[in-house]
C-alpha atoms as a PDB file:
ATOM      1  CA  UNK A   1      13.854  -6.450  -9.198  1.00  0.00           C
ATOM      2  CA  UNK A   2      16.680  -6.258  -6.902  1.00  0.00           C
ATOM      3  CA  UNK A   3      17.458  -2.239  -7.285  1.00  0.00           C
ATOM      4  CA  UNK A   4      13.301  -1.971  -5.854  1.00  0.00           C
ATOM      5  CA  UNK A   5      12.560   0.086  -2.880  1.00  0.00           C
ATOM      6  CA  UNK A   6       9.873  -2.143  -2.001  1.00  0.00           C
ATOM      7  CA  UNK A   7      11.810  -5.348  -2.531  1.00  0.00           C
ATOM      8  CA  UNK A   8      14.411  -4.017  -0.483  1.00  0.00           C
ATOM      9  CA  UNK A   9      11.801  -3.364   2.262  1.00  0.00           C
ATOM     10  CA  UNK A  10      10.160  -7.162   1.304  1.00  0.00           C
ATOM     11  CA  UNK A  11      14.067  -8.465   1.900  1.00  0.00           C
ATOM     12  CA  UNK A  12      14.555  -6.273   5.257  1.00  0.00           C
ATOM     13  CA  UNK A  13      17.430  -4.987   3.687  1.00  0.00           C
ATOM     14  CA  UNK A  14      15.675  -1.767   4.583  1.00  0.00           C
ATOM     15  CA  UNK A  15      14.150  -0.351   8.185  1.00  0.00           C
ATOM     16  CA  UNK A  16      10.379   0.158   7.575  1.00  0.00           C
ATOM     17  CA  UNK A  17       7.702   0.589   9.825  1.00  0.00           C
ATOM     18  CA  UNK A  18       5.388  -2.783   9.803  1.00  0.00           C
ATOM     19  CA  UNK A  19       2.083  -3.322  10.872  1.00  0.00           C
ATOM     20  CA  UNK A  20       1.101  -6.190   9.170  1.00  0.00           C
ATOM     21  CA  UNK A  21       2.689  -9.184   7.417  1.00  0.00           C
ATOM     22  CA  UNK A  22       1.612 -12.383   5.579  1.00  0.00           C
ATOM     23  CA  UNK A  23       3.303 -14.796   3.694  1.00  0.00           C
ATOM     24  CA  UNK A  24       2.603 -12.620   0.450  1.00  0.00           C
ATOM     25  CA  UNK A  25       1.710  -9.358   1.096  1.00  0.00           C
ATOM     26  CA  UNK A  26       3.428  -6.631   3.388  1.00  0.00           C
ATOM     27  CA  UNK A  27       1.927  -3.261   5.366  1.00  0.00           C
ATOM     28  CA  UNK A  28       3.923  -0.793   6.715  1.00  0.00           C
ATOM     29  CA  UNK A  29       3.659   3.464   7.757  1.00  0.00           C
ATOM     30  CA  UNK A  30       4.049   5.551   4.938  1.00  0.00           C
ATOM     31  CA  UNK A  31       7.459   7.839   6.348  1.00  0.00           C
ATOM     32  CA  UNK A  32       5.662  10.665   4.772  1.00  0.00           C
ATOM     33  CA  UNK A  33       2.374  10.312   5.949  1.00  0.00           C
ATOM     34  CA  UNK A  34      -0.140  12.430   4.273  1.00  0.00           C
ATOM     35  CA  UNK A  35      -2.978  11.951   7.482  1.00  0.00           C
ATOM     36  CA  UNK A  36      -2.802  10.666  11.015  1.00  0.00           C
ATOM     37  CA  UNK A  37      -3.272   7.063   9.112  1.00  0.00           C
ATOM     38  CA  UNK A  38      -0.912   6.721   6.092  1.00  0.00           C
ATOM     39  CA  UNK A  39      -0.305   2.805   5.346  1.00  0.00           C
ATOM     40  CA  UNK A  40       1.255   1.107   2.384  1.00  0.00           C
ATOM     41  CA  UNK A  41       0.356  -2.203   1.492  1.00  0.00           C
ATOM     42  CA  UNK A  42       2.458  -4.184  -1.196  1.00  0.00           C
ATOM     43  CA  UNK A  43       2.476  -7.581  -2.561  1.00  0.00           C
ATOM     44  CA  UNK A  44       5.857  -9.201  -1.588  1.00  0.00           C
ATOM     45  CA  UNK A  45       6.078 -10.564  -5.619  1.00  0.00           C
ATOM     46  CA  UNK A  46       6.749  -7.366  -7.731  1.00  0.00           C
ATOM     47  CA  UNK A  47       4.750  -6.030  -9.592  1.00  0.00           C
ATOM     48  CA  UNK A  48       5.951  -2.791 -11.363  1.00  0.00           C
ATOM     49  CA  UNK A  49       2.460  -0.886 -11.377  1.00  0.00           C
ATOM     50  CA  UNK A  50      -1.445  -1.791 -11.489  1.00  0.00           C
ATOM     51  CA  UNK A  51      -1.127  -1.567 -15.116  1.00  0.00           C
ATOM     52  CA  UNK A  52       0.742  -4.752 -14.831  1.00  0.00           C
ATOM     53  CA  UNK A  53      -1.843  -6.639 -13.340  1.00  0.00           C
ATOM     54  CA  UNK A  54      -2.337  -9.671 -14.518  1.00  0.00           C
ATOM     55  CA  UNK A  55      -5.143 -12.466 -14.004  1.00  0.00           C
ATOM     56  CA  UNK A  56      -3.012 -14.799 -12.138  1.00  0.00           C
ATOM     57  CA  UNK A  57      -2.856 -12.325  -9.067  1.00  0.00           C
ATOM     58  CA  UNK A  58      -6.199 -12.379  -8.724  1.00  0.00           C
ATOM     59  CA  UNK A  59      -5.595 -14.098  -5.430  1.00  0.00           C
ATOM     60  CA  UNK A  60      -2.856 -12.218  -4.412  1.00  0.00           C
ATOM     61  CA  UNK A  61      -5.032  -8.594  -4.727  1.00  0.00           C
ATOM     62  CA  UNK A  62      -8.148  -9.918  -2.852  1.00  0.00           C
ATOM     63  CA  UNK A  63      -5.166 -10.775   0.079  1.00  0.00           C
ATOM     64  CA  UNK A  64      -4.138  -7.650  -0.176  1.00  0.00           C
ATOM     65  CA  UNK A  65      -8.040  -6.095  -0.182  1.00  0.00           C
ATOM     66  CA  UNK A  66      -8.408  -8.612   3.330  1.00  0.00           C
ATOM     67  CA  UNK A  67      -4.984  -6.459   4.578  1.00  0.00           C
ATOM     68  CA  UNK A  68      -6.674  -2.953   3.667  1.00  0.00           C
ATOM     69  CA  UNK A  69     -10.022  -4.059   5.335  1.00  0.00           C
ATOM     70  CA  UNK A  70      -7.891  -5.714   8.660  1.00  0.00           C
ATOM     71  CA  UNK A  71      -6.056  -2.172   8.839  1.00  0.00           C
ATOM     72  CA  UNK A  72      -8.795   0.096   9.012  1.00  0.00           C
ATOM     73  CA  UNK A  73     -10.650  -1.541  11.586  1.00  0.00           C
ATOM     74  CA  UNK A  74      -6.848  -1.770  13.425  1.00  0.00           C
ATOM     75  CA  UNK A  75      -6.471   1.810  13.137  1.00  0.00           C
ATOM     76  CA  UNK A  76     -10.128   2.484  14.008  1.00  0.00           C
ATOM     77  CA  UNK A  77     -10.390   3.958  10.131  1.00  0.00           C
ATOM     78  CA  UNK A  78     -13.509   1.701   9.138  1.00  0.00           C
ATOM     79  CA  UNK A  79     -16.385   3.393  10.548  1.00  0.00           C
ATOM     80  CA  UNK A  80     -15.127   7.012   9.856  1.00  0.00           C
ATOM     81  CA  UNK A  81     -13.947   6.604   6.535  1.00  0.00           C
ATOM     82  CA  UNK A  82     -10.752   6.244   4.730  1.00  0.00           C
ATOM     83  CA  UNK A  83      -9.276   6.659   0.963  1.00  0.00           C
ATOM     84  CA  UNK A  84      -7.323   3.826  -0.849  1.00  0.00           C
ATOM     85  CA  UNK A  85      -5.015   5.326  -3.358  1.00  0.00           C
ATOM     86  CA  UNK A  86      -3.033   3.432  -6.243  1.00  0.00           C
ATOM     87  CA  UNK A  87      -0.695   5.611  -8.336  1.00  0.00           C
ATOM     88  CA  UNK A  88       0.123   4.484 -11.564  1.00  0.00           C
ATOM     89  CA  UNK A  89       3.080   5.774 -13.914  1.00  0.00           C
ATOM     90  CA  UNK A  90       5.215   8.933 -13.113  1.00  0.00           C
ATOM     91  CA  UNK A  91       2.254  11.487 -14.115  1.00  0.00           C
ATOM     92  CA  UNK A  92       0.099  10.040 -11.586  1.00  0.00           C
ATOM     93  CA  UNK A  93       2.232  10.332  -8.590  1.00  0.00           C
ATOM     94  CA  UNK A  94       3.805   6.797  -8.094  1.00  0.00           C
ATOM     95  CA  UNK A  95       7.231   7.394  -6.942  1.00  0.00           C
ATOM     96  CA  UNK A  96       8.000   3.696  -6.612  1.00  0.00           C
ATOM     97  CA  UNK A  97       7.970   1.059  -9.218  1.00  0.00           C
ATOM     98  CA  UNK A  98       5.946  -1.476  -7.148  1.00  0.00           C
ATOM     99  CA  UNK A  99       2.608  -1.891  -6.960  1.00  0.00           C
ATOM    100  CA  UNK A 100       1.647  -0.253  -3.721  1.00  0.00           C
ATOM    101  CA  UNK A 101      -2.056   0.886  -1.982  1.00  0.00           C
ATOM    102  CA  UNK A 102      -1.853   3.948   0.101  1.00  0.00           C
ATOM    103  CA  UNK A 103      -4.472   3.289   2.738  1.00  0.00           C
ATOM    104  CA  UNK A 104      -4.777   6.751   4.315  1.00  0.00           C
ATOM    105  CA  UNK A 105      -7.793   8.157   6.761  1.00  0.00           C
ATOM    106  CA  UNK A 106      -7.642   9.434  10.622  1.00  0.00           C
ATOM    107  CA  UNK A 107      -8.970  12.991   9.294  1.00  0.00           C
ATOM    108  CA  UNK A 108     -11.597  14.342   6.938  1.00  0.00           C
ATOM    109  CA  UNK A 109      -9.888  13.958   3.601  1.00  0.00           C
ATOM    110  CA  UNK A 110     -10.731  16.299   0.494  1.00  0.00           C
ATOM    111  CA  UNK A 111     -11.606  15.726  -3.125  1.00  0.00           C
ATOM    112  CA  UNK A 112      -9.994  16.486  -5.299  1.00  0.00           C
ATOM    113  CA  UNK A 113      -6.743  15.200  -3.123  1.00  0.00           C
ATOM    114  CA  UNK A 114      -4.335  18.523  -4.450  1.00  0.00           C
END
């Protein structure tokens, strides 16, 4: 989808922060960070939403699981704790039409999230 946020990020047709990268999956700061550690990891294929999911990225999610897992213990998250958030459709919060995991921690975090 060319109009994407995301795929514009994917393309580096737009600035984003990055902290990591792989051949099919991208990480990069949130720019409005919810907690000292806001991080959104998205697969560089789009996907519109996790509802779209389908078996054939099976391999592509557990790369993106490995990317959560390497960014906590980057950002000193995986000991303390940290939340993994995945909006899906306009009533939950997803602003973006790509499949996207907030990875967010570096403070006690409350339930229910507001």
């Amino acid at each position: 989808m060319s109009d994407c946020l995301f795929c514009k990020i994917v393309k580096k047709e737009i600035p984003s922060n990055i902290v990591f990268e792989t051949d099919d999956v991208l990480a990069f700061r949130d720019i409005n960070p919810k907690a000292p550690v806001h991080i959104l990891v998205i697969p560089k294929l789009h996907i519109g939403s996790f509802a779209e999911i389908k078996q054939e990225h099976s391999a592509l999610l557990m790369k993106m699981i490995k990317m959560i897992q390497d960014i906590a213990k980057k950002e000193g998250i995986d000991q303390s704790g940290f939340r993994i958030v995945a909006n899906n459709g306009p009533d939950a919060g997803q602003a973006v039409a790509h499949l996207h995991f907030h990875v967010i921690g570096g403070r006690p975090l409350k339930w229910p999230p507001g």
